[in-house]
C-alpha atoms as a PDB file:
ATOM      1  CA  UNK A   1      45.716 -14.543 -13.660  1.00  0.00           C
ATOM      2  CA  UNK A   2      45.819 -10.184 -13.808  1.00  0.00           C
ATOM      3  CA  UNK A   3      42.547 -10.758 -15.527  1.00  0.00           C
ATOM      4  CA  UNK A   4      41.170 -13.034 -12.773  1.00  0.00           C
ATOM      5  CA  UNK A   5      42.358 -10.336  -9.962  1.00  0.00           C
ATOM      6  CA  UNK A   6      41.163  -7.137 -12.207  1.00  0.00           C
ATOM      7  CA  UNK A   7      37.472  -9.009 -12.117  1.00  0.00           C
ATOM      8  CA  UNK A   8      37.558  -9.208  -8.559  1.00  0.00           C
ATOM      9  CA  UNK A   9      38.605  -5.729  -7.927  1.00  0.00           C
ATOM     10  CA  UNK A  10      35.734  -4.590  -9.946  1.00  0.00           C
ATOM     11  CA  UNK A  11      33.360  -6.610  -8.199  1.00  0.00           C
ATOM     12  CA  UNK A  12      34.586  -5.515  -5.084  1.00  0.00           C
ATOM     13  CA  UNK A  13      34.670  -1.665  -6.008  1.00  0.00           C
ATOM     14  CA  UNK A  14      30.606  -2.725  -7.736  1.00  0.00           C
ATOM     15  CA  UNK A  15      29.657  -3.607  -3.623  1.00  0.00           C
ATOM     16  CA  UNK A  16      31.105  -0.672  -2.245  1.00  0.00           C
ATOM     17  CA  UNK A  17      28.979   1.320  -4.917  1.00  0.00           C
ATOM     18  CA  UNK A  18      26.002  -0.479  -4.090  1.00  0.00           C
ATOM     19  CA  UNK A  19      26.364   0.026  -0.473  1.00  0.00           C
ATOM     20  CA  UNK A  20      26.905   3.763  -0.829  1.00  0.00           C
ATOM     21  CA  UNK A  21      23.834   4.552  -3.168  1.00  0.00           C
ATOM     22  CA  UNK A  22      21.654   2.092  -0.883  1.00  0.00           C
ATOM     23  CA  UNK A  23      23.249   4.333   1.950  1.00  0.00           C
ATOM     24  CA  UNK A  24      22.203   7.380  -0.057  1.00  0.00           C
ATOM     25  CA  UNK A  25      19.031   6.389  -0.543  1.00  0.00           C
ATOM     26  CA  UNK A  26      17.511   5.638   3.117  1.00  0.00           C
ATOM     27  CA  UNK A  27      19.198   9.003   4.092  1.00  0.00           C
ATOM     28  CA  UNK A  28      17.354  10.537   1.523  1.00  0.00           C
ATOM     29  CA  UNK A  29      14.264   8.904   2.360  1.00  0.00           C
ATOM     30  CA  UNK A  30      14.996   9.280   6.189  1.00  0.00           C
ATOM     31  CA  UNK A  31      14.629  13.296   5.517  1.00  0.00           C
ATOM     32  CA  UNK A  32      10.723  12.928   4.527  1.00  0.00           C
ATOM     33  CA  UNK A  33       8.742  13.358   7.828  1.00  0.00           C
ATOM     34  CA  UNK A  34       7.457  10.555   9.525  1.00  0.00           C
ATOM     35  CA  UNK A  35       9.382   8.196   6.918  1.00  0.00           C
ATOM     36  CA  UNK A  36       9.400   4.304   7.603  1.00  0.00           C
ATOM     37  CA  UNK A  37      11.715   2.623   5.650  1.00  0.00           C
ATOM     38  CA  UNK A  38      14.299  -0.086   7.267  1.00  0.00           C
ATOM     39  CA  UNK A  39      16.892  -1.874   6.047  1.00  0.00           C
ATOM     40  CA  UNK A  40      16.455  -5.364   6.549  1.00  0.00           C
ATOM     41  CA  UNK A  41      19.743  -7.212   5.553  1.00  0.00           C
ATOM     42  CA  UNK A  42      22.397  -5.685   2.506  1.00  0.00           C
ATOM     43  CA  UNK A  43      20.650  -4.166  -0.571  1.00  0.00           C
ATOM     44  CA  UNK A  44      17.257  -5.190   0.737  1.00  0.00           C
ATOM     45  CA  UNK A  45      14.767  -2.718   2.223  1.00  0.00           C
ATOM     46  CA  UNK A  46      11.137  -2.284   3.538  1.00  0.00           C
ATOM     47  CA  UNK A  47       8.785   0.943   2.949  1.00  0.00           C
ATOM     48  CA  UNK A  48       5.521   1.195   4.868  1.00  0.00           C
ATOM     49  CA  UNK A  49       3.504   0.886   7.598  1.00  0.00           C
ATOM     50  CA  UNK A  50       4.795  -1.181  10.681  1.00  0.00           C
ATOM     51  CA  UNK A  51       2.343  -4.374  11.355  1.00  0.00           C
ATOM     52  CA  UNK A  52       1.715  -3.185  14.702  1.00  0.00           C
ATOM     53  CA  UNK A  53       0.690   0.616  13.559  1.00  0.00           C
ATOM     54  CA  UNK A  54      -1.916  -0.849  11.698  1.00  0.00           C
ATOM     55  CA  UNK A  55      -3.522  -4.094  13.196  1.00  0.00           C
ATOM     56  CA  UNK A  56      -6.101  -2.491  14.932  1.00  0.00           C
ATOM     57  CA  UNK A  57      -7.752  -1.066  11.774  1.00  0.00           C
ATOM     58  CA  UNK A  58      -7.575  -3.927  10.011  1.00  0.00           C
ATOM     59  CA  UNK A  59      -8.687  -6.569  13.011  1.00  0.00           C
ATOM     60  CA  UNK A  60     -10.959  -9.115  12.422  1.00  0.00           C
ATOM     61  CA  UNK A  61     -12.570  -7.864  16.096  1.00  0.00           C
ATOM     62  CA  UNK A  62     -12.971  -4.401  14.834  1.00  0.00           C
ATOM     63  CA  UNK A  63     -12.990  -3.329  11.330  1.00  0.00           C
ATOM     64  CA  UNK A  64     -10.613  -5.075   9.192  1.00  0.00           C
ATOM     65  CA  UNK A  65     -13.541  -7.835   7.833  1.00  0.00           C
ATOM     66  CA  UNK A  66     -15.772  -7.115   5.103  1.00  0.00           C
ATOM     67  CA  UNK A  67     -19.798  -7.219   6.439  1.00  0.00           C
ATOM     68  CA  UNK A  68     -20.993  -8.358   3.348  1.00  0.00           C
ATOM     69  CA  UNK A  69     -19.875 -10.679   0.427  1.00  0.00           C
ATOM     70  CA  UNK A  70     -19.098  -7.490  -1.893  1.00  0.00           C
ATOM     71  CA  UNK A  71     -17.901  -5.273   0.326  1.00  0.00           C
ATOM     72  CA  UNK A  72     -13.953  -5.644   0.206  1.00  0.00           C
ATOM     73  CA  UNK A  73     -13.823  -2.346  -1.131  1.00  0.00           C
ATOM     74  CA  UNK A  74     -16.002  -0.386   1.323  1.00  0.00           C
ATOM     75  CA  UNK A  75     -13.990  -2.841   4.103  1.00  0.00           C
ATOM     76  CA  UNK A  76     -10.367  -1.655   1.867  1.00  0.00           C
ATOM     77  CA  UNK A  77     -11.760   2.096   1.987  1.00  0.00           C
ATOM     78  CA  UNK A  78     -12.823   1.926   5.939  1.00  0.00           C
ATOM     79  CA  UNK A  79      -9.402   0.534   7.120  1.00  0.00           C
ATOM     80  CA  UNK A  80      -7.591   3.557   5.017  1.00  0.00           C
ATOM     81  CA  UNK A  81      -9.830   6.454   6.512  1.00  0.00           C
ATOM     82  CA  UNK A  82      -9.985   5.064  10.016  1.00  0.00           C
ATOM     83  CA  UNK A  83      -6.085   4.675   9.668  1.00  0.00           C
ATOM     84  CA  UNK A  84      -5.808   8.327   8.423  1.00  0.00           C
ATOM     85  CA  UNK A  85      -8.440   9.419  11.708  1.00  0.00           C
ATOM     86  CA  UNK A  86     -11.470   9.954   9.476  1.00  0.00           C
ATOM     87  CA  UNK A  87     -13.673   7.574  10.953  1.00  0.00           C
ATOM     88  CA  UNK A  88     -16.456   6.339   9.104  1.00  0.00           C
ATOM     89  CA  UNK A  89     -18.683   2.745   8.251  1.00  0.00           C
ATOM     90  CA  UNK A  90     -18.492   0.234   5.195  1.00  0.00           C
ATOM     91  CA  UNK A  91     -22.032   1.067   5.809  1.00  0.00           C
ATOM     92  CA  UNK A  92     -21.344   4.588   5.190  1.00  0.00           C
ATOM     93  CA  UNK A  93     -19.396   4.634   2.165  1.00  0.00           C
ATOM     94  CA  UNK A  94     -21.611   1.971   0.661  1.00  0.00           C
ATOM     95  CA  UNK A  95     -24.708   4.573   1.070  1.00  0.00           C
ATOM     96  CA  UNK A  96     -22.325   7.580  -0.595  1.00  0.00           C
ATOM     97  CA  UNK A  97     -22.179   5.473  -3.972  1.00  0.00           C
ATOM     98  CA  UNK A  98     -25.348   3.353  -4.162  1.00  0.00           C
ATOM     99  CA  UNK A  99     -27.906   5.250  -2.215  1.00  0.00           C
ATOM    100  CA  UNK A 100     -28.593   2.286   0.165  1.00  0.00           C
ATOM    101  CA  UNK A 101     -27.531  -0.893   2.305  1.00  0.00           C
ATOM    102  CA  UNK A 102     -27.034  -3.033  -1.367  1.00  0.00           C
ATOM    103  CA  UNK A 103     -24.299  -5.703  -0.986  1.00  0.00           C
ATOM    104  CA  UNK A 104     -22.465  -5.288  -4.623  1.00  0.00           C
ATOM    105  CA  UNK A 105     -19.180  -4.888  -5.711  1.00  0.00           C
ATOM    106  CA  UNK A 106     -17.250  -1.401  -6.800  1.00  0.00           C
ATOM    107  CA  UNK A 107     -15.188  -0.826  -9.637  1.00  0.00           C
ATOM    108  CA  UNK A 108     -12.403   1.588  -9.826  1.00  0.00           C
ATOM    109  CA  UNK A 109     -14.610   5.048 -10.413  1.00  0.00           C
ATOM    110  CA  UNK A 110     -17.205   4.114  -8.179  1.00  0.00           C
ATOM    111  CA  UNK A 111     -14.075   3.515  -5.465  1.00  0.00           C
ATOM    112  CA  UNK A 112     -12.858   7.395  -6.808  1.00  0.00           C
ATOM    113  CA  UNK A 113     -16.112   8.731  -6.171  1.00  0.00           C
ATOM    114  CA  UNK A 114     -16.001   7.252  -2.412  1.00  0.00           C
ATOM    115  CA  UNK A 115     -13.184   8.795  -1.804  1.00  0.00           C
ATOM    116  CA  UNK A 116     -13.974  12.384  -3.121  1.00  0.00           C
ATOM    117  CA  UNK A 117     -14.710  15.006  -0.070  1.00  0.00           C
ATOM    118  CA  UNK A 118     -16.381  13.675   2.425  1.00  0.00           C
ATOM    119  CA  UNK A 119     -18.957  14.458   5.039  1.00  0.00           C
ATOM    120  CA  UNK A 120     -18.039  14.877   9.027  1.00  0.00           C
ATOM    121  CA  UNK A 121     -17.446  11.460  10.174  1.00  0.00           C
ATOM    122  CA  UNK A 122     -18.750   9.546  13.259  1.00  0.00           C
ATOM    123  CA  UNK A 123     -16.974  11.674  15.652  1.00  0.00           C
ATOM    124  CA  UNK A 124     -18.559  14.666  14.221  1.00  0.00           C
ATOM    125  CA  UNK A 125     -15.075  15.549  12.757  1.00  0.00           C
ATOM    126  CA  UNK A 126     -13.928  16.483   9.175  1.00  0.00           C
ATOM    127  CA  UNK A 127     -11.381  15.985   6.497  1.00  0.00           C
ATOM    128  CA  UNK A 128     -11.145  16.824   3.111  1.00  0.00           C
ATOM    129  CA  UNK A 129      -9.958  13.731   0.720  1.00  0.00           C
ATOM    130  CA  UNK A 130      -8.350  13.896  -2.306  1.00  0.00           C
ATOM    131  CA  UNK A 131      -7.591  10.234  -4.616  1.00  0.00           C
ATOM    132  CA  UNK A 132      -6.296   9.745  -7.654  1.00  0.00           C
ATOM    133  CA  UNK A 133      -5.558   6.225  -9.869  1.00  0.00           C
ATOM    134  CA  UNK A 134      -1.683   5.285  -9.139  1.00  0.00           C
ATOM    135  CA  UNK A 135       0.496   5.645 -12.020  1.00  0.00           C
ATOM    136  CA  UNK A 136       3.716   6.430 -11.176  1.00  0.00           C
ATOM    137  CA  UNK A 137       7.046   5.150 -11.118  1.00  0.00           C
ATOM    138  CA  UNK A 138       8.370   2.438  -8.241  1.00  0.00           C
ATOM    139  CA  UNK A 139      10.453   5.234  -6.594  1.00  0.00           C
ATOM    140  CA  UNK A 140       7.293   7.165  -5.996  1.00  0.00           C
ATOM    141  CA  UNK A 141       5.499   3.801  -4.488  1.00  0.00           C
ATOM    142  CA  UNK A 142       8.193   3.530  -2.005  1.00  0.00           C
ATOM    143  CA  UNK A 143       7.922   7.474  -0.969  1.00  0.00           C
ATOM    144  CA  UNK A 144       4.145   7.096  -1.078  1.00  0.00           C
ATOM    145  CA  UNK A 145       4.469   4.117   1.416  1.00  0.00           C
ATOM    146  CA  UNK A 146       7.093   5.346   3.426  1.00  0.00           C
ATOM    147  CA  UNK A 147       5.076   8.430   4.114  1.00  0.00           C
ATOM    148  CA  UNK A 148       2.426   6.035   5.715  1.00  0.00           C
ATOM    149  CA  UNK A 149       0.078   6.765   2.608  1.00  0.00           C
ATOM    150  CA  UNK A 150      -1.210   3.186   1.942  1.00  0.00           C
ATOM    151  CA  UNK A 151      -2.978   2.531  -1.415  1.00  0.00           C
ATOM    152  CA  UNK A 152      -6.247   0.907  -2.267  1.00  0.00           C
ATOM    153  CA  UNK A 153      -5.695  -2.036  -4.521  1.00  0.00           C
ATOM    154  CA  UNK A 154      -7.879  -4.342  -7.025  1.00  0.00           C
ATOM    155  CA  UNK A 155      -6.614  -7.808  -7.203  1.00  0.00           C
ATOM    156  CA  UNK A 156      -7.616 -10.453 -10.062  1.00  0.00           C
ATOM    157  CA  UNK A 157      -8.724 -13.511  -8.259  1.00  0.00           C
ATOM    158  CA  UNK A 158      -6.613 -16.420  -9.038  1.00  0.00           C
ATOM    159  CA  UNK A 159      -9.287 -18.610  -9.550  1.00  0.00           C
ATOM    160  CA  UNK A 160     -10.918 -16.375 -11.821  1.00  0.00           C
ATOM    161  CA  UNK A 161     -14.331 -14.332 -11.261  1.00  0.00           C
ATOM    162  CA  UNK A 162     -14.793 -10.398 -10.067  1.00  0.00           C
ATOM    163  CA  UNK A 163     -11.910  -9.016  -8.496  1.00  0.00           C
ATOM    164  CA  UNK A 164     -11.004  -8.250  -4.934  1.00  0.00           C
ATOM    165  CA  UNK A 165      -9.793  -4.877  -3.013  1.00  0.00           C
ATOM    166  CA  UNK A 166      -7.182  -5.021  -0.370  1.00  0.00           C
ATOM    167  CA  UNK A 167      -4.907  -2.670   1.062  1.00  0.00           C
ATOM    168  CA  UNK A 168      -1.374  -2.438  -0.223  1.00  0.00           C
ATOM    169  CA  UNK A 169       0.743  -1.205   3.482  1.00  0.00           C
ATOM    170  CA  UNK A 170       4.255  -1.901   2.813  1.00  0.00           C
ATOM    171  CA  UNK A 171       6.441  -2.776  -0.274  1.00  0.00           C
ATOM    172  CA  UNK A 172      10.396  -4.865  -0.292  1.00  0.00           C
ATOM    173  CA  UNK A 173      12.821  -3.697  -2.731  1.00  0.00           C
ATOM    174  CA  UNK A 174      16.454  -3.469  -3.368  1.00  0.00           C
ATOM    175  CA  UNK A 175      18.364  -0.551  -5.362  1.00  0.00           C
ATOM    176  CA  UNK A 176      20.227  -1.131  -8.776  1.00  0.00           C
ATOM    177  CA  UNK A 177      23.544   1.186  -9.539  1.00  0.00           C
ATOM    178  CA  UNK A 178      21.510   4.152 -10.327  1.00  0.00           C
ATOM    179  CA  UNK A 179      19.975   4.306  -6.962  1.00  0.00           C
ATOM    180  CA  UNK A 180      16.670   3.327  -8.732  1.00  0.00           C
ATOM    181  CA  UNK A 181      14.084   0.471  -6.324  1.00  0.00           C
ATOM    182  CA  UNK A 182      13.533  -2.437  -7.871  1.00  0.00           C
ATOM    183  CA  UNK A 183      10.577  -4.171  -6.224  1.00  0.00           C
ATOM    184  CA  UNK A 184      10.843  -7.368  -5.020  1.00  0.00           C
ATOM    185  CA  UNK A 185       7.284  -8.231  -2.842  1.00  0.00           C
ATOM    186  CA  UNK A 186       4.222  -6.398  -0.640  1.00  0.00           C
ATOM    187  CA  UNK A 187       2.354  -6.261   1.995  1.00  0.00           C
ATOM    188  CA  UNK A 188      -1.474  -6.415   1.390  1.00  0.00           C
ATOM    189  CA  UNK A 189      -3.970  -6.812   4.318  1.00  0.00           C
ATOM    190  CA  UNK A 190      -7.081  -8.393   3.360  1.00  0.00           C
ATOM    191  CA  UNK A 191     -10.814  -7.712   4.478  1.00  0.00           C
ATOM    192  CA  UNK A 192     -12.294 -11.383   3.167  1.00  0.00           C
ATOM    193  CA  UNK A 193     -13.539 -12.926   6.475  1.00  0.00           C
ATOM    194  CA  UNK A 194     -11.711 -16.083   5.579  1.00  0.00           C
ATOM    195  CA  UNK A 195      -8.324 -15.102   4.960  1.00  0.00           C
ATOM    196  CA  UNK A 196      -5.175 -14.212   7.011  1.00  0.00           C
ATOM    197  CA  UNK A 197      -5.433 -10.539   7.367  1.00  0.00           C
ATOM    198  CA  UNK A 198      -1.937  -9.458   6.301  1.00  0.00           C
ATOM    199  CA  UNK A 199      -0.630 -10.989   3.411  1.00  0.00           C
ATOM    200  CA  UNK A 200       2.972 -11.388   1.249  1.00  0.00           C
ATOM    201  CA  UNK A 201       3.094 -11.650  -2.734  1.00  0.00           C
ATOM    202  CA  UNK A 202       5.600 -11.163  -4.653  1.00  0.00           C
ATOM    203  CA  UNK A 203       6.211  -8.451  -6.831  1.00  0.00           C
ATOM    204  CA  UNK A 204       5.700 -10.416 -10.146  1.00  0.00           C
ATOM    205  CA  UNK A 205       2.491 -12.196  -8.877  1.00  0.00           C
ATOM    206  CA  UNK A 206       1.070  -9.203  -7.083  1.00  0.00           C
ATOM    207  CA  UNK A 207       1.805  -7.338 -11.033  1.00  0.00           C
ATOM    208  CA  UNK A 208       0.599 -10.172 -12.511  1.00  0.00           C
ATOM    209  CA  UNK A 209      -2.856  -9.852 -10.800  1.00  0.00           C
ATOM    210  CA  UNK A 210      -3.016  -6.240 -10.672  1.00  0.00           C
ATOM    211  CA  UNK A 211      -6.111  -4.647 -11.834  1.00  0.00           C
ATOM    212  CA  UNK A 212      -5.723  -1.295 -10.089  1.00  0.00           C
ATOM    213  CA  UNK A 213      -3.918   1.222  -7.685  1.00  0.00           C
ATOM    214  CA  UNK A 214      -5.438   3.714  -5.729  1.00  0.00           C
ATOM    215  CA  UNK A 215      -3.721   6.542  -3.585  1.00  0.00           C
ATOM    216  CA  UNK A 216      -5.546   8.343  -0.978  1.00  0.00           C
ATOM    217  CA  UNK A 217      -4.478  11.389   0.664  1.00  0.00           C
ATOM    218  CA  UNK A 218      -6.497  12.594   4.012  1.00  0.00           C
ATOM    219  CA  UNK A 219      -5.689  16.558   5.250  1.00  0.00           C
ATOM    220  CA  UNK A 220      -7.694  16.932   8.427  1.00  0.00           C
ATOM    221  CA  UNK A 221      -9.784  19.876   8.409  1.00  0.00           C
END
């Protein structure tokens, strides 16, 4: 019976801990500028963009569709710079890596590439761009997101074939005892004409069909 009491103490004291460090942690993320994270019910938490802060770039009435069958990633790469102010065409970054109106896909360089410097944009106004493949730790996700830097992503198509480039805008996670995230889902929005334009998967499918990550970082000039 002591033993049965001194277990539920120390399950009791374990919630309290938990509480505190996921306390500690969205004050500590609540000090970066501009952070978004919110705490959606106990021990479970969102990083990112709000819906509404970035519907209009990625609007099937403006330019959150793909004009051409390969073009998710000049569609993925559009929404991004338009979000960041730097607004420019799919038409436009498809000419900066293939010289010309061709309707193909891009891998992971050729994305790189589009997003290295950049000329003025349609406005006539210009920023310098700096991108990098993602490989760092969850923690770093969840500052990257909660910063309002949203990554460009390469998704394996479940049915097999090339792959597909969305935008990755938010990401749901909990903390374990060491104050570390431990991702539980996303937010993607999508630029195939055909498809719901924001999107959930879960963390384990969305790793399972992972091909790439892709931050971008815009400093207006």
């Amino acid at each position: 019976m002591a033993w049965v009491k001194y277990q539920e103490m120390e399950k009791m004291k374990l919630k309290g801990l938990m509480r505190i460090l996921a306390m500690s942690f969205i004050m500590a993320h609540s000090a970066i500028s501009n952070a978004d994270i919110y705490q959606l019910q106990q021990n479970l938490f969102v990083a990112g963009i709000q819906s509404g802060e970035f519907d209009y770039f990625a609007s099937p009435n403006k330019n959150g569709r793909q004009r051409q069958a390969n073009w998710c990633w000049a569609a993925s790469i559009q929404m991004v710079l338009n979000y960041h102010g730097l607004y420019v065409s799919q038409e436009q970054v498809v000419q900066k890596i293939y010289g010309g109106q061709i309707d193909q896909p891009a891998n992971s360089n050729q994305i790189l590439n589009a997003l290295t410097g950049w000329a003025p944009d349609n406005r006539g106004r210009s920023s310098s761009i700096y991108a990098k493949p993602y490989t760092s730790s969850g923690r770093e996700l969840v500052q990257a997101l909660a910063n309002k830097w949203p990554l460009i992503v390469g998704l394996r198509n479940p049915n097999g074939g090339i792959g597909h480039a969305v935008v990755l805008t938010a990401v749901y996670y909990s903390v374990d005892q060491f104050n570390n995230p431990i991702l539980n889902g996303v937010v993607l929005r999508d630029p195939w004409p055909g498809s719901p334009s924001r999107q959930k998967l879960s963390w384990n499918e969305f790793q399972s069909r992972l091909m790439f990550m892709t931050q971008v970082y815009v400093e207006r000039l």
